[in-house]
C-alpha atoms as a PDB file:
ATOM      1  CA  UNK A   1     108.609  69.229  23.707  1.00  0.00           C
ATOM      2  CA  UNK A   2     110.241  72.082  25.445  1.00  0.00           C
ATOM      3  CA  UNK A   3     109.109  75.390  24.952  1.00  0.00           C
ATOM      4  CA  UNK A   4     111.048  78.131  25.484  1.00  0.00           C
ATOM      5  CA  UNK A   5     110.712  81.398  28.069  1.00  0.00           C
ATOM      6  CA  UNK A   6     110.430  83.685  24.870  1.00  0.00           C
ATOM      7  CA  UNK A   7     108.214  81.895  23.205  1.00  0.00           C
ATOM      8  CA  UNK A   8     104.966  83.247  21.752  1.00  0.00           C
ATOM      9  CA  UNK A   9     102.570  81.120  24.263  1.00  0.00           C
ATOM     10  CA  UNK A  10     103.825  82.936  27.525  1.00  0.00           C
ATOM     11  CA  UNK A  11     102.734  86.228  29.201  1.00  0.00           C
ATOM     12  CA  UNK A  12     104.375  88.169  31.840  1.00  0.00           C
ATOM     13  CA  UNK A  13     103.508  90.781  34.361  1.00  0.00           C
ATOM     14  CA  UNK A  14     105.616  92.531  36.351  1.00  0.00           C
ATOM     15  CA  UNK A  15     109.058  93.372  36.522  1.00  0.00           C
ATOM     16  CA  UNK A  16     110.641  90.915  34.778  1.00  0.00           C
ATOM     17  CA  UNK A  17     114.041  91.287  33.162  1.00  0.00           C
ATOM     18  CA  UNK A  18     115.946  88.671  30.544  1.00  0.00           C
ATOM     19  CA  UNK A  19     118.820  87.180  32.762  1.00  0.00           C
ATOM     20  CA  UNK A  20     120.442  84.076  30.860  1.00  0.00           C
ATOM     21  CA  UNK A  21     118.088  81.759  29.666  1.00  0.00           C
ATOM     22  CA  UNK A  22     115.945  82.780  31.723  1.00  0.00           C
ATOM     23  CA  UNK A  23     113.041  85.701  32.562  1.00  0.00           C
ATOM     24  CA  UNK A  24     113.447  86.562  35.773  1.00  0.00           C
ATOM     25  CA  UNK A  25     111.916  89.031  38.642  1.00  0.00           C
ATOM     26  CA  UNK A  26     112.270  89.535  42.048  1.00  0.00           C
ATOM     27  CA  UNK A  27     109.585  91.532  43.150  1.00  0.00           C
ATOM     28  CA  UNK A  28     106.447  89.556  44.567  1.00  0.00           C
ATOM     29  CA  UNK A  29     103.282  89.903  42.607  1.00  0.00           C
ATOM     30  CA  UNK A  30     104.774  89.088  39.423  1.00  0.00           C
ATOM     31  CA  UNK A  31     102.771  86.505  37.211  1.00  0.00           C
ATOM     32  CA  UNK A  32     103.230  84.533  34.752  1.00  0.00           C
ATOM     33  CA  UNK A  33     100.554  82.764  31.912  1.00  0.00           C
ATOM     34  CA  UNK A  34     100.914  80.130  29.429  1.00  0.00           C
ATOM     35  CA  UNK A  35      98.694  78.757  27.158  1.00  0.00           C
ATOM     36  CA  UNK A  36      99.715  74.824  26.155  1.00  0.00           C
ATOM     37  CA  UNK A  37      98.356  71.652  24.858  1.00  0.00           C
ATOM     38  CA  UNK A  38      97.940  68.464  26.247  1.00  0.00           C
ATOM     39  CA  UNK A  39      97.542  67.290  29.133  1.00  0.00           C
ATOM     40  CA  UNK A  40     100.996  67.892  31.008  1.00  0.00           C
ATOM     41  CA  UNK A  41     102.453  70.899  31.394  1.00  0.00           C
ATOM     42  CA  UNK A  42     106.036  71.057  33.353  1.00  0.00           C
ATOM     43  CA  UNK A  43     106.792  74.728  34.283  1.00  0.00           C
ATOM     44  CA  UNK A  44     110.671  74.807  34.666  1.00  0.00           C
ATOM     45  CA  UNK A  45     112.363  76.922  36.880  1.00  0.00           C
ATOM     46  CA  UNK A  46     116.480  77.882  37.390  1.00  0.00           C
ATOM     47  CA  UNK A  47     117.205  78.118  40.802  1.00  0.00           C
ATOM     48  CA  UNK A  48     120.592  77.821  40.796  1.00  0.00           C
ATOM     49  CA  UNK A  49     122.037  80.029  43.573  1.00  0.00           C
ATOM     50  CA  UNK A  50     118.754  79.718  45.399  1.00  0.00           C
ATOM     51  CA  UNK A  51     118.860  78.408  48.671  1.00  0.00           C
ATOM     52  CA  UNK A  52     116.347  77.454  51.337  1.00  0.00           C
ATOM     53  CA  UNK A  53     113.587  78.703  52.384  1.00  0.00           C
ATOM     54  CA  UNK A  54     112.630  79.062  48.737  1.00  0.00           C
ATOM     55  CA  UNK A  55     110.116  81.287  47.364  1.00  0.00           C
ATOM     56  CA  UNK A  56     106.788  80.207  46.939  1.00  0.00           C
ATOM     57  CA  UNK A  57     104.425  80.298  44.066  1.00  0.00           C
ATOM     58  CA  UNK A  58     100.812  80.494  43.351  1.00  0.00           C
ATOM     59  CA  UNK A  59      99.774  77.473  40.701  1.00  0.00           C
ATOM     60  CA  UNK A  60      96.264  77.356  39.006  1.00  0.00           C
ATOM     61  CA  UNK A  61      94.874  75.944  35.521  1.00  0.00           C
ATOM     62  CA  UNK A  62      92.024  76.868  33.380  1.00  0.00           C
ATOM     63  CA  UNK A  63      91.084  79.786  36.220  1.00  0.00           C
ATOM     64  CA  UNK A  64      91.049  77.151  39.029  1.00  0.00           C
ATOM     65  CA  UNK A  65      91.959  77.501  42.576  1.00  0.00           C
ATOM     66  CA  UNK A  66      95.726  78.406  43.320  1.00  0.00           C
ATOM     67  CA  UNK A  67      97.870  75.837  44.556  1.00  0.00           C
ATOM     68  CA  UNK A  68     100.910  77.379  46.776  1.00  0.00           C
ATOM     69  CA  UNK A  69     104.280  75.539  45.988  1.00  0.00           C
ATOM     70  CA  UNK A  70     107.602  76.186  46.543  1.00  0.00           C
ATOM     71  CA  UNK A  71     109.575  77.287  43.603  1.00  0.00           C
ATOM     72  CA  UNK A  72     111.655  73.909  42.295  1.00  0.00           C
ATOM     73  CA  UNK A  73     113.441  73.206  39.021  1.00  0.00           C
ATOM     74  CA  UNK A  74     110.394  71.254  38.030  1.00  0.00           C
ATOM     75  CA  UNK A  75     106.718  72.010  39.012  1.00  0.00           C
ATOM     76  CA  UNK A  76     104.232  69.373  37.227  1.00  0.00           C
ATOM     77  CA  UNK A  77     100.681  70.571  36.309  1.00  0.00           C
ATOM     78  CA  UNK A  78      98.276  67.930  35.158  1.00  0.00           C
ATOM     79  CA  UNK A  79      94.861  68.914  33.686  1.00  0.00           C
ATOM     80  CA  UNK A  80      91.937  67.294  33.378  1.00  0.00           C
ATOM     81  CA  UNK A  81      91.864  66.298  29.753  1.00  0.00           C
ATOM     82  CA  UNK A  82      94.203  66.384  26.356  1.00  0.00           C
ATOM     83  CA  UNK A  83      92.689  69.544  24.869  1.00  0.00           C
ATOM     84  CA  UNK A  84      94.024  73.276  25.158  1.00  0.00           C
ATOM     85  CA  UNK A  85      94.968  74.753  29.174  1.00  0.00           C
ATOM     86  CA  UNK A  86      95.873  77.843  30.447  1.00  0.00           C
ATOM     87  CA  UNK A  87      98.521  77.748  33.365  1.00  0.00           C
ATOM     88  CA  UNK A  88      98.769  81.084  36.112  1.00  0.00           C
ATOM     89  CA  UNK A  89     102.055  81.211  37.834  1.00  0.00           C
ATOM     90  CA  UNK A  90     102.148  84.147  40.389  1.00  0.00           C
ATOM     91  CA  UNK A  91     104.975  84.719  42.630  1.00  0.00           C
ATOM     92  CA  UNK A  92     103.471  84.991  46.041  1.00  0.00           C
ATOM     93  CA  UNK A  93     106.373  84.984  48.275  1.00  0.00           C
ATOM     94  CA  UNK A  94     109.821  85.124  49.265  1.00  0.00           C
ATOM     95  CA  UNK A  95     112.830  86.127  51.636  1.00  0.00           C
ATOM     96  CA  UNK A  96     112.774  90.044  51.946  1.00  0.00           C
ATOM     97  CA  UNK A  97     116.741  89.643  53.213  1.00  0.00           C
ATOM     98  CA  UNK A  98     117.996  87.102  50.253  1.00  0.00           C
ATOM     99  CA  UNK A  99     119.584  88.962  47.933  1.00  0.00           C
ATOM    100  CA  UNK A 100     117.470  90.064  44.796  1.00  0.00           C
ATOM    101  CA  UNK A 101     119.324  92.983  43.396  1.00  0.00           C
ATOM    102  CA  UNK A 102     122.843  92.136  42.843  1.00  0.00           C
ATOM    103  CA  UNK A 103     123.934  89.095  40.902  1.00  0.00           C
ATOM    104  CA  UNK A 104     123.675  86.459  41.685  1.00  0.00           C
ATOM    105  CA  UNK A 105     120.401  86.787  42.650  1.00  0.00           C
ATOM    106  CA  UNK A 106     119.562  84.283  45.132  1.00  0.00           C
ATOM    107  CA  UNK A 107     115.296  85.667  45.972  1.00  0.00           C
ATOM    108  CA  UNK A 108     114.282  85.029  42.349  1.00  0.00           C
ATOM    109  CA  UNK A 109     111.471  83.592  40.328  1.00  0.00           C
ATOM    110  CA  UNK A 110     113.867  82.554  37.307  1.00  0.00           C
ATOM    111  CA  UNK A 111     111.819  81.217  34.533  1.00  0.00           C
ATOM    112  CA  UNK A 112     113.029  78.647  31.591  1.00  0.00           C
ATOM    113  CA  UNK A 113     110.018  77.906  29.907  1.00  0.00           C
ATOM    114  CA  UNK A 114     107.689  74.913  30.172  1.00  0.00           C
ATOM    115  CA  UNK A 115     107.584  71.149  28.517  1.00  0.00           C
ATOM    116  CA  UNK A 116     104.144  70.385  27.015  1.00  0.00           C
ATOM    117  CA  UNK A 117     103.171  68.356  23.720  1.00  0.00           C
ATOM    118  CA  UNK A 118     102.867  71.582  22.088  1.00  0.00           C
ATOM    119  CA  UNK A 119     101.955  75.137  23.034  1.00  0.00           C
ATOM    120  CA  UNK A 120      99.066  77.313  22.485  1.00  0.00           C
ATOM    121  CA  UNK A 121      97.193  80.670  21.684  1.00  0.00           C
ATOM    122  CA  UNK A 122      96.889  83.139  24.690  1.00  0.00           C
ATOM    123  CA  UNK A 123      94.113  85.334  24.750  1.00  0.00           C
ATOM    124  CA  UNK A 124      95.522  88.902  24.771  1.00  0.00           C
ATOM    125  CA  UNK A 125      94.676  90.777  28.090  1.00  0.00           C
ATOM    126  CA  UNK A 126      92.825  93.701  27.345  1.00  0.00           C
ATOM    127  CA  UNK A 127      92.506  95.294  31.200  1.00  0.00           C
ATOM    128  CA  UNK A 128      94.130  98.386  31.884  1.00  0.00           C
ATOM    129  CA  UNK A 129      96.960  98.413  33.862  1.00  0.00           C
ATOM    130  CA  UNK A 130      98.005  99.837  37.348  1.00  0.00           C
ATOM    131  CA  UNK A 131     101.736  99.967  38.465  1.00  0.00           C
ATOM    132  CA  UNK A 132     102.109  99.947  42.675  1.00  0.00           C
ATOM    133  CA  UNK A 133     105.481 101.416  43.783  1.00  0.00           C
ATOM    134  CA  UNK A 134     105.664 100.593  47.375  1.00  0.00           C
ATOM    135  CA  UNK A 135     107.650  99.080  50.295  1.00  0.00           C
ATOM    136  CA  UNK A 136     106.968  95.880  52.536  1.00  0.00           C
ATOM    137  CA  UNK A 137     103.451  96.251  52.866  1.00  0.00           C
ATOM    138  CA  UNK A 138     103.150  96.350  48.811  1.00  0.00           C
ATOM    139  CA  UNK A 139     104.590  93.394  49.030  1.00  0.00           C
ATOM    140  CA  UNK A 140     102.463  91.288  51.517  1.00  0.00           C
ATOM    141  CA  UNK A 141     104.858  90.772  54.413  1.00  0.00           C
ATOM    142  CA  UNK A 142     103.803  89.287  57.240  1.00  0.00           C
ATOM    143  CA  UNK A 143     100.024  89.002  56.249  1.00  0.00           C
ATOM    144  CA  UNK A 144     100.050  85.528  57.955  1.00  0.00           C
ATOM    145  CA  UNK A 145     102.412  86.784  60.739  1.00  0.00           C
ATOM    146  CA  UNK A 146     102.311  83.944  63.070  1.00  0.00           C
ATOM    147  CA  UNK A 147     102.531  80.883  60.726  1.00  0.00           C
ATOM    148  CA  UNK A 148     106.657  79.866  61.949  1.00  0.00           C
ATOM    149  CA  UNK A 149     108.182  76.969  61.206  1.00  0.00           C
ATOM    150  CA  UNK A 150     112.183  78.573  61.722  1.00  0.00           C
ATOM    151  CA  UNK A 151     113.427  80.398  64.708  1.00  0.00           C
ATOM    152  CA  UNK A 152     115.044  82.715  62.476  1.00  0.00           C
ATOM    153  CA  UNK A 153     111.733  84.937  61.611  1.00  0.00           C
ATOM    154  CA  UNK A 154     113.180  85.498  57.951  1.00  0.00           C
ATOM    155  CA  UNK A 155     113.039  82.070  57.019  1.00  0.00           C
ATOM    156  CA  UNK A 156     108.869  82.056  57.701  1.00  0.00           C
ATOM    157  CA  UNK A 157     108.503  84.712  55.078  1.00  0.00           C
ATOM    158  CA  UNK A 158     107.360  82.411  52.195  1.00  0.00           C
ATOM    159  CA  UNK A 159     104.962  80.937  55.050  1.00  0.00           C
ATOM    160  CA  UNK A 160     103.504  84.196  55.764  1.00  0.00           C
ATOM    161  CA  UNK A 161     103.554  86.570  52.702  1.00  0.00           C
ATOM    162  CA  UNK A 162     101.499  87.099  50.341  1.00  0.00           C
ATOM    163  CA  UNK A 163     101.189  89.105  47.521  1.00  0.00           C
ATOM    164  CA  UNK A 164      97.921  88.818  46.057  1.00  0.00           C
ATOM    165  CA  UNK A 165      96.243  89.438  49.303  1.00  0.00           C
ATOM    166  CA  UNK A 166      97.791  93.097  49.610  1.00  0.00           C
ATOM    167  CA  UNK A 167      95.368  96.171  49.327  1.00  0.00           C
ATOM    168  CA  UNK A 168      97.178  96.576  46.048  1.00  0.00           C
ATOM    169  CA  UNK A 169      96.578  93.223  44.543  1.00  0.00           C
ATOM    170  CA  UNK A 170      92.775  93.367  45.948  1.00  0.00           C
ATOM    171  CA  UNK A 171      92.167  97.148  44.381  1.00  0.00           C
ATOM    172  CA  UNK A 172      93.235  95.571  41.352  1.00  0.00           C
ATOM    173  CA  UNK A 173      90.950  93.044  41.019  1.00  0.00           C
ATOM    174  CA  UNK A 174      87.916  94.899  42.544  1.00  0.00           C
ATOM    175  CA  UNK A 175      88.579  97.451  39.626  1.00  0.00           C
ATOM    176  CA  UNK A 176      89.625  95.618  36.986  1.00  0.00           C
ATOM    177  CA  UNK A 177      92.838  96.131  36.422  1.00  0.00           C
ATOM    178  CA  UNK A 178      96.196  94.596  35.459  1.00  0.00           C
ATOM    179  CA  UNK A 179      98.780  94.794  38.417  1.00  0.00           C
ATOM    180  CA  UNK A 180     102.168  95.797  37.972  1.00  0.00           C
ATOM    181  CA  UNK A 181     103.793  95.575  41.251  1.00  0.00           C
ATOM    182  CA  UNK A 182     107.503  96.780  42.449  1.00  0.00           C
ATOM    183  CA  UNK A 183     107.166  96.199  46.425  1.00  0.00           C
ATOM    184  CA  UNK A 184     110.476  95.647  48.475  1.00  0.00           C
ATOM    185  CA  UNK A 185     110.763  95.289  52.455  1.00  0.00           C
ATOM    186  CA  UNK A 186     112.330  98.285  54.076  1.00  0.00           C
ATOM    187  CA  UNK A 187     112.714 100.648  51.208  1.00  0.00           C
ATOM    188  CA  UNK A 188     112.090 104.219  51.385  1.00  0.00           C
ATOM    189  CA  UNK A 189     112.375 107.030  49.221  1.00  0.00           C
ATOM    190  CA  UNK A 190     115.402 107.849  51.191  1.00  0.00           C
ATOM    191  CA  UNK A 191     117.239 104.604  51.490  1.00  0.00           C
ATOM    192  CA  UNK A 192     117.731 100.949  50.434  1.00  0.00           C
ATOM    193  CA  UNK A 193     116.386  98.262  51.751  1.00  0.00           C
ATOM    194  CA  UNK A 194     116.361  94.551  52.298  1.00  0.00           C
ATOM    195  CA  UNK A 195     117.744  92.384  49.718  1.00  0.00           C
ATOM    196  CA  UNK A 196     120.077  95.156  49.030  1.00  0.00           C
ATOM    197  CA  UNK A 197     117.328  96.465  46.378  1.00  0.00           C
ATOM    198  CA  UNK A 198     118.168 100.541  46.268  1.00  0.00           C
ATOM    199  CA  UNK A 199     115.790 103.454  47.124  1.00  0.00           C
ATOM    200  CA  UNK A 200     113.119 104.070  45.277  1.00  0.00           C
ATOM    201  CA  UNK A 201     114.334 106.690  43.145  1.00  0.00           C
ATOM    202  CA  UNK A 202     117.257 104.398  41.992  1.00  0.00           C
ATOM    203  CA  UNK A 203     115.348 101.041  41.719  1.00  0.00           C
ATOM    204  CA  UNK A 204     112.128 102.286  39.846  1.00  0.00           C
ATOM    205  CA  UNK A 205     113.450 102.479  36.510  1.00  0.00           C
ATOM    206  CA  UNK A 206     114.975  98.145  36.938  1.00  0.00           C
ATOM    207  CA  UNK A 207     113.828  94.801  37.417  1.00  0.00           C
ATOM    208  CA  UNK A 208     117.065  94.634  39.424  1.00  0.00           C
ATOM    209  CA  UNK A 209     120.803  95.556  38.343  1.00  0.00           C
ATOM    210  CA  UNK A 210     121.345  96.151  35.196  1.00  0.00           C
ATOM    211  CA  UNK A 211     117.795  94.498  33.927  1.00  0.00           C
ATOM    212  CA  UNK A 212     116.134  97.897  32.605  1.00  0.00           C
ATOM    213  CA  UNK A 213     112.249  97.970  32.838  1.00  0.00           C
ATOM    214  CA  UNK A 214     110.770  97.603  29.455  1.00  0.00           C
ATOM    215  CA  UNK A 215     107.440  96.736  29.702  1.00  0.00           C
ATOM    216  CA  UNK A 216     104.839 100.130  28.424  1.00  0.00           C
ATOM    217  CA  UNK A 217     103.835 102.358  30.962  1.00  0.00           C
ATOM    218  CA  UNK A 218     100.589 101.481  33.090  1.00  0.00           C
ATOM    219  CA  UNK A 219      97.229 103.590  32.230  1.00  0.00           C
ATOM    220  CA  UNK A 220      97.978 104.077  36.685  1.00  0.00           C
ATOM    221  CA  UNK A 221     100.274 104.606  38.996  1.00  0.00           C
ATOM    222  CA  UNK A 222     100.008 103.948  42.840  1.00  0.00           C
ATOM    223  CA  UNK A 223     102.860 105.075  45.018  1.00  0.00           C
ATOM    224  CA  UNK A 224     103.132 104.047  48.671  1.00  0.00           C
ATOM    225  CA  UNK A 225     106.174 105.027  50.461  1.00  0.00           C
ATOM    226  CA  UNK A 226     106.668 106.678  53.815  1.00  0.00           C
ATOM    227  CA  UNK A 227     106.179 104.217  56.408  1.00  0.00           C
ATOM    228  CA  UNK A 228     110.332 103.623  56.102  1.00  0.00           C
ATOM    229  CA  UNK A 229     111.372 107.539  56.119  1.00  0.00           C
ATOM    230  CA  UNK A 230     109.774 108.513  59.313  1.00  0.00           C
ATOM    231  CA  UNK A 231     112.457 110.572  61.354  1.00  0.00           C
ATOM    232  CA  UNK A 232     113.874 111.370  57.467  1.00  0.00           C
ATOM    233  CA  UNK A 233     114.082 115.092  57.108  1.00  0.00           C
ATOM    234  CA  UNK A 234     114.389 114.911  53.727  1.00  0.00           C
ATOM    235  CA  UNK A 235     111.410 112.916  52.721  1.00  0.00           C
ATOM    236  CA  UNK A 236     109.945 115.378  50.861  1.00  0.00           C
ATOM    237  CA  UNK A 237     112.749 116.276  48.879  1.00  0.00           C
ATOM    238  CA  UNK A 238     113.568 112.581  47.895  1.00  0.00           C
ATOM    239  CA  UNK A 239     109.495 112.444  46.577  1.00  0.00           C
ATOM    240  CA  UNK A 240     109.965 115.024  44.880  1.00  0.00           C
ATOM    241  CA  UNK A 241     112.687 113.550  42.815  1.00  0.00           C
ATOM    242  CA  UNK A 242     110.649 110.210  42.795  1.00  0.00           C
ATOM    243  CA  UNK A 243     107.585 112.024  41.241  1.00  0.00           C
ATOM    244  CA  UNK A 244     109.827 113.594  38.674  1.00  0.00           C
ATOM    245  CA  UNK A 245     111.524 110.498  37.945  1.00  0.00           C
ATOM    246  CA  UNK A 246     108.562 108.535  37.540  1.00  0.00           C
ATOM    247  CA  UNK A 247     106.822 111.288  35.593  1.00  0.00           C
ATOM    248  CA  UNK A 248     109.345 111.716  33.066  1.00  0.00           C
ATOM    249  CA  UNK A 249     109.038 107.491  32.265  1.00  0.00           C
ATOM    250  CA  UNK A 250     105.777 107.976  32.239  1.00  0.00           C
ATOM    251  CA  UNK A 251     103.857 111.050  30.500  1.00  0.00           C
ATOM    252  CA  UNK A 252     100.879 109.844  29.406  1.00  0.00           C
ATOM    253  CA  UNK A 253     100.072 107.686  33.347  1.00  0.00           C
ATOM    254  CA  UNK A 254      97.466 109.230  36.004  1.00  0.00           C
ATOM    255  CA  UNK A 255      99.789 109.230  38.975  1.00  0.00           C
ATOM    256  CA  UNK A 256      98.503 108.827  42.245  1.00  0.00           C
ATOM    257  CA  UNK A 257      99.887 109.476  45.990  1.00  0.00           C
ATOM    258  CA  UNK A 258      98.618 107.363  48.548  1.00  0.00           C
ATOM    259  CA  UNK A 259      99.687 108.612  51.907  1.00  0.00           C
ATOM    260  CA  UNK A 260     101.364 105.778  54.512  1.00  0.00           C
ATOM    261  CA  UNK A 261      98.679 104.017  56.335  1.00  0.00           C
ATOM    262  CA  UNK A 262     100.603 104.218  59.658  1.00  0.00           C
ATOM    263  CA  UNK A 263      99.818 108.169  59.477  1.00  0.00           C
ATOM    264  CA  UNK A 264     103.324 109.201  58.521  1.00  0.00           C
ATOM    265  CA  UNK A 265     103.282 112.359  56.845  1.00  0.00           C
ATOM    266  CA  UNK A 266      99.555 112.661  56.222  1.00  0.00           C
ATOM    267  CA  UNK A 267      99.706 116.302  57.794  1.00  0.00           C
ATOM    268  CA  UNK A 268     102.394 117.295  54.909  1.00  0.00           C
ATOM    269  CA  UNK A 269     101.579 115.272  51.762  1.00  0.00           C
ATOM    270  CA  UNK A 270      98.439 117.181  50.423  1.00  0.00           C
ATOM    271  CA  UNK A 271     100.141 120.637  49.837  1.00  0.00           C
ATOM    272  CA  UNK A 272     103.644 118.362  48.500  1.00  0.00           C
ATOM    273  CA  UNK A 273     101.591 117.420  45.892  1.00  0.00           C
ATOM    274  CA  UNK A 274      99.448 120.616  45.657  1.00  0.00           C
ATOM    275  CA  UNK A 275     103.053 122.634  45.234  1.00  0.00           C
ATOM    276  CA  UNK A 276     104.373 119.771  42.987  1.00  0.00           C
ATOM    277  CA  UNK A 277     101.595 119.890  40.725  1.00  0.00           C
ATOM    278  CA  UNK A 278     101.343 123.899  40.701  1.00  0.00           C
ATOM    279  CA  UNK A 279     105.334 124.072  39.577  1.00  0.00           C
ATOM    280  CA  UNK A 280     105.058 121.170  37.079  1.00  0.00           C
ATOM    281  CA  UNK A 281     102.316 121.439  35.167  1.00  0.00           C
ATOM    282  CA  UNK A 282     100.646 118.069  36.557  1.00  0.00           C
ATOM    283  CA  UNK A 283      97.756 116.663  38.279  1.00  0.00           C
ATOM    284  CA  UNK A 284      99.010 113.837  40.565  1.00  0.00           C
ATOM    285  CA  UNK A 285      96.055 112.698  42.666  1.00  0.00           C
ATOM    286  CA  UNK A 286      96.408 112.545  46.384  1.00  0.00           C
ATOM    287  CA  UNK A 287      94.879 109.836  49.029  1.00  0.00           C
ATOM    288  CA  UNK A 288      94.844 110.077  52.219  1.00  0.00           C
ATOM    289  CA  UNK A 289      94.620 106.709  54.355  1.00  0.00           C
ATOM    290  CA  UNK A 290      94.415 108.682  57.711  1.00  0.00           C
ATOM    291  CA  UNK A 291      92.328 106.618  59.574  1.00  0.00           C
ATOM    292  CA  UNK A 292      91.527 103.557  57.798  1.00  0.00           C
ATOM    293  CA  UNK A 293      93.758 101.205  59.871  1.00  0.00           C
ATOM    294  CA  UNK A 294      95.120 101.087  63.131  1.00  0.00           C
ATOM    295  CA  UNK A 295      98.753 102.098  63.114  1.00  0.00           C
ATOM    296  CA  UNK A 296      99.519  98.752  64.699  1.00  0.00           C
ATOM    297  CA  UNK A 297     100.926  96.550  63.511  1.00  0.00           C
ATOM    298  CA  UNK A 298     102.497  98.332  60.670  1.00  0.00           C
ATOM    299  CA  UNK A 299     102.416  95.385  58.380  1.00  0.00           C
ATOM    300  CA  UNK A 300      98.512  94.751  58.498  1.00  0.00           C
ATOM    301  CA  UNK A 301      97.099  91.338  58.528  1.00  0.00           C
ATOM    302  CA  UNK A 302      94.714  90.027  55.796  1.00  0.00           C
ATOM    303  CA  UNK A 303      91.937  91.620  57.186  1.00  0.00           C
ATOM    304  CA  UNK A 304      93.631  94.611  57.564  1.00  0.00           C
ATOM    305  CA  UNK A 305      94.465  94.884  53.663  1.00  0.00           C
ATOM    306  CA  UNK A 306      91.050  94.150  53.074  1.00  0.00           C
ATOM    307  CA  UNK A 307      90.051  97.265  55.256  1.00  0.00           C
ATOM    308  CA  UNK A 308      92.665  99.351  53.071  1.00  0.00           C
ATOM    309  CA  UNK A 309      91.421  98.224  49.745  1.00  0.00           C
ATOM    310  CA  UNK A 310      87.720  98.685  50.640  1.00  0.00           C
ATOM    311  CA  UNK A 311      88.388 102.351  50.996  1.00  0.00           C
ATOM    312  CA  UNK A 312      91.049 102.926  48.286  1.00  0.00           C
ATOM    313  CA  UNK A 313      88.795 100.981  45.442  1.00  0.00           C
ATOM    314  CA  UNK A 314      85.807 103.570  46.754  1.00  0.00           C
ATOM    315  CA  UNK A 315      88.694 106.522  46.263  1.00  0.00           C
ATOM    316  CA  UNK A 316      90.008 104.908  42.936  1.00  0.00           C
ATOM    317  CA  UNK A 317      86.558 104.805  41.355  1.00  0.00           C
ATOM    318  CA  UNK A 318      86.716 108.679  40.829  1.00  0.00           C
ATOM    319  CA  UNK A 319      89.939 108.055  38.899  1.00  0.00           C
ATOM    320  CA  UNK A 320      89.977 104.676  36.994  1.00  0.00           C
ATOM    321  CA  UNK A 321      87.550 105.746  34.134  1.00  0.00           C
END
């Protein structure tokens, strides 16, 4: 039987937005879980408008190891037995240029629902949860830099991104915590960037256009930005707006600045968020990476993330309670 996206059986994290018949997101990270029974379980996908290289996806049942795939109209999971499974679907990678703002969307993870003899019970998740507002490096590009397979170095994103081996995705799981992640190559606070997905004050409150966020606000959250708006005098203006923005959405969230880890800005951040806080009312926490990688290459590679999450989950522990 099919079973549809909205149906009971199926969890999502992340920024995804009803589009058709569909849920759909477009920022890496996002994940979905299904509980079915049986033994099959067909995840289907829309991918009309999609064109190649496709996105790729992480795959795993009943906690297993995660099988990278490339997103398809029909992905076939088999488990081991007839009795009750749990499927993990985590969208790992894409094209940072495809389009994944504007319809059509073309970099999407567009999800139908799934054909199984019957669905299940999902256990609720109980962790707390931790939004990451960030650019490129949120997102995992080039974490596997020199796997290529196109001359055009777009087309080898899928190959080497990855989103749950960011510092973001790692900090997460080191601390227990649900991870909400809005990552998109080349924005800044003070412009767009690829995929035509806005700056960050205009994009944070969508999935994409006209998909408003709706899931509750996260117990944290993480905001990265400033490796894009070097050479941007007004930086700190645009953050300001950001923090306000984000604020507003969000009353209740421990907010926390993490400063770029290529050193941009690290000598004017503190006493931003020292004079934002004194003229709001607030207590935004500040973090300062300054030091903790090299400033080359800007996207770091896996080890590099690991680096960065080593010393942010030591920093977060004095927050996350």
């Amino acid at each position: 039987m099919f079973i549809k996206f909205d149906d009971p059986s199926i969890r999502y994290t992340g920024r995804f937005g009803q589009l058709g018949n569909t849920m759909t997101a477009t920022a890496c990270g996002a994940t979905i879980d299904i509980a079915y029974s049986g033994r099959d379980c067909v995840l289907c996908f829309n991918t009309e408008f999609s064109y190649d290289p496709r996105g790729h996806i992480y795959v795993s049942v009943d906690g297993g190891a995660r099988v990278e795939v490339t997103i398809e109209p029909y992905v076939r999971v088999s488990a081991a037995d007839e009795g009750v499974h749990f499927v993990k679907v985590i969208y790992k990678s894409s094209v940072e240029q495809q389009h994944r703002w504007y319809l059509p969307l073309i970099g999407k993870l567009s999800f139908l629902g799934y054909e199984a003899d019957a669905s299940a019970s999902l256990p609720a998740d109980e962790r707390k949860t931790i939004e990451f507002v960030g650019d490129s490096i949120t997102e995992g590009v080039l974490i596997d830099e020199f796997r290529k397979i196109y001359a055009v170095g777009q087309h080898n994103r899928p190959w080497q991104d990855d989103s749950t081996a960011t510092y973001a995705w790692l900090t997460a799981e080191a601390l227990n915590l649900r991870p909400f992640c809005m990552g998109y190559g080349a924005v800044g606070n003070t412009h767009s960037g690829c995929g035509n997905v806005p700056k960050t004050a205009d994009a944070y409150p969508y999935n994409f256009e006209n998909s408003p966020v709706t899931y509750p606000s996260c117990d944290y959250i993480l905001i990265n930005h400033g490796a894009n708006d070097r050479g941007r005098s007004n930086y700190l203006d645009e953050y300001r707006g950001v923090l306000k923005l984000i604020r507003e959405r969000n009353p209740e969230s421990t907010i926390i600045v993490l400063s770029p880890f290529c050193g941009a800005f690290d000598d004017v951040l503190p006493g931003f968020v020292e004079e934002f806080n004194r003229d709001n009312g607030d207590d935004v926490k500040y973090i300062s990476s300054q030091g903790w990688v090299p400033a080359e290459p800007l996207h770091p590679l896996r080890d590099g993330h690991k680096i960065i999450a080593e010393h942010l989950v030591e920093k977060m522990k004095d927050i996350v309670k």
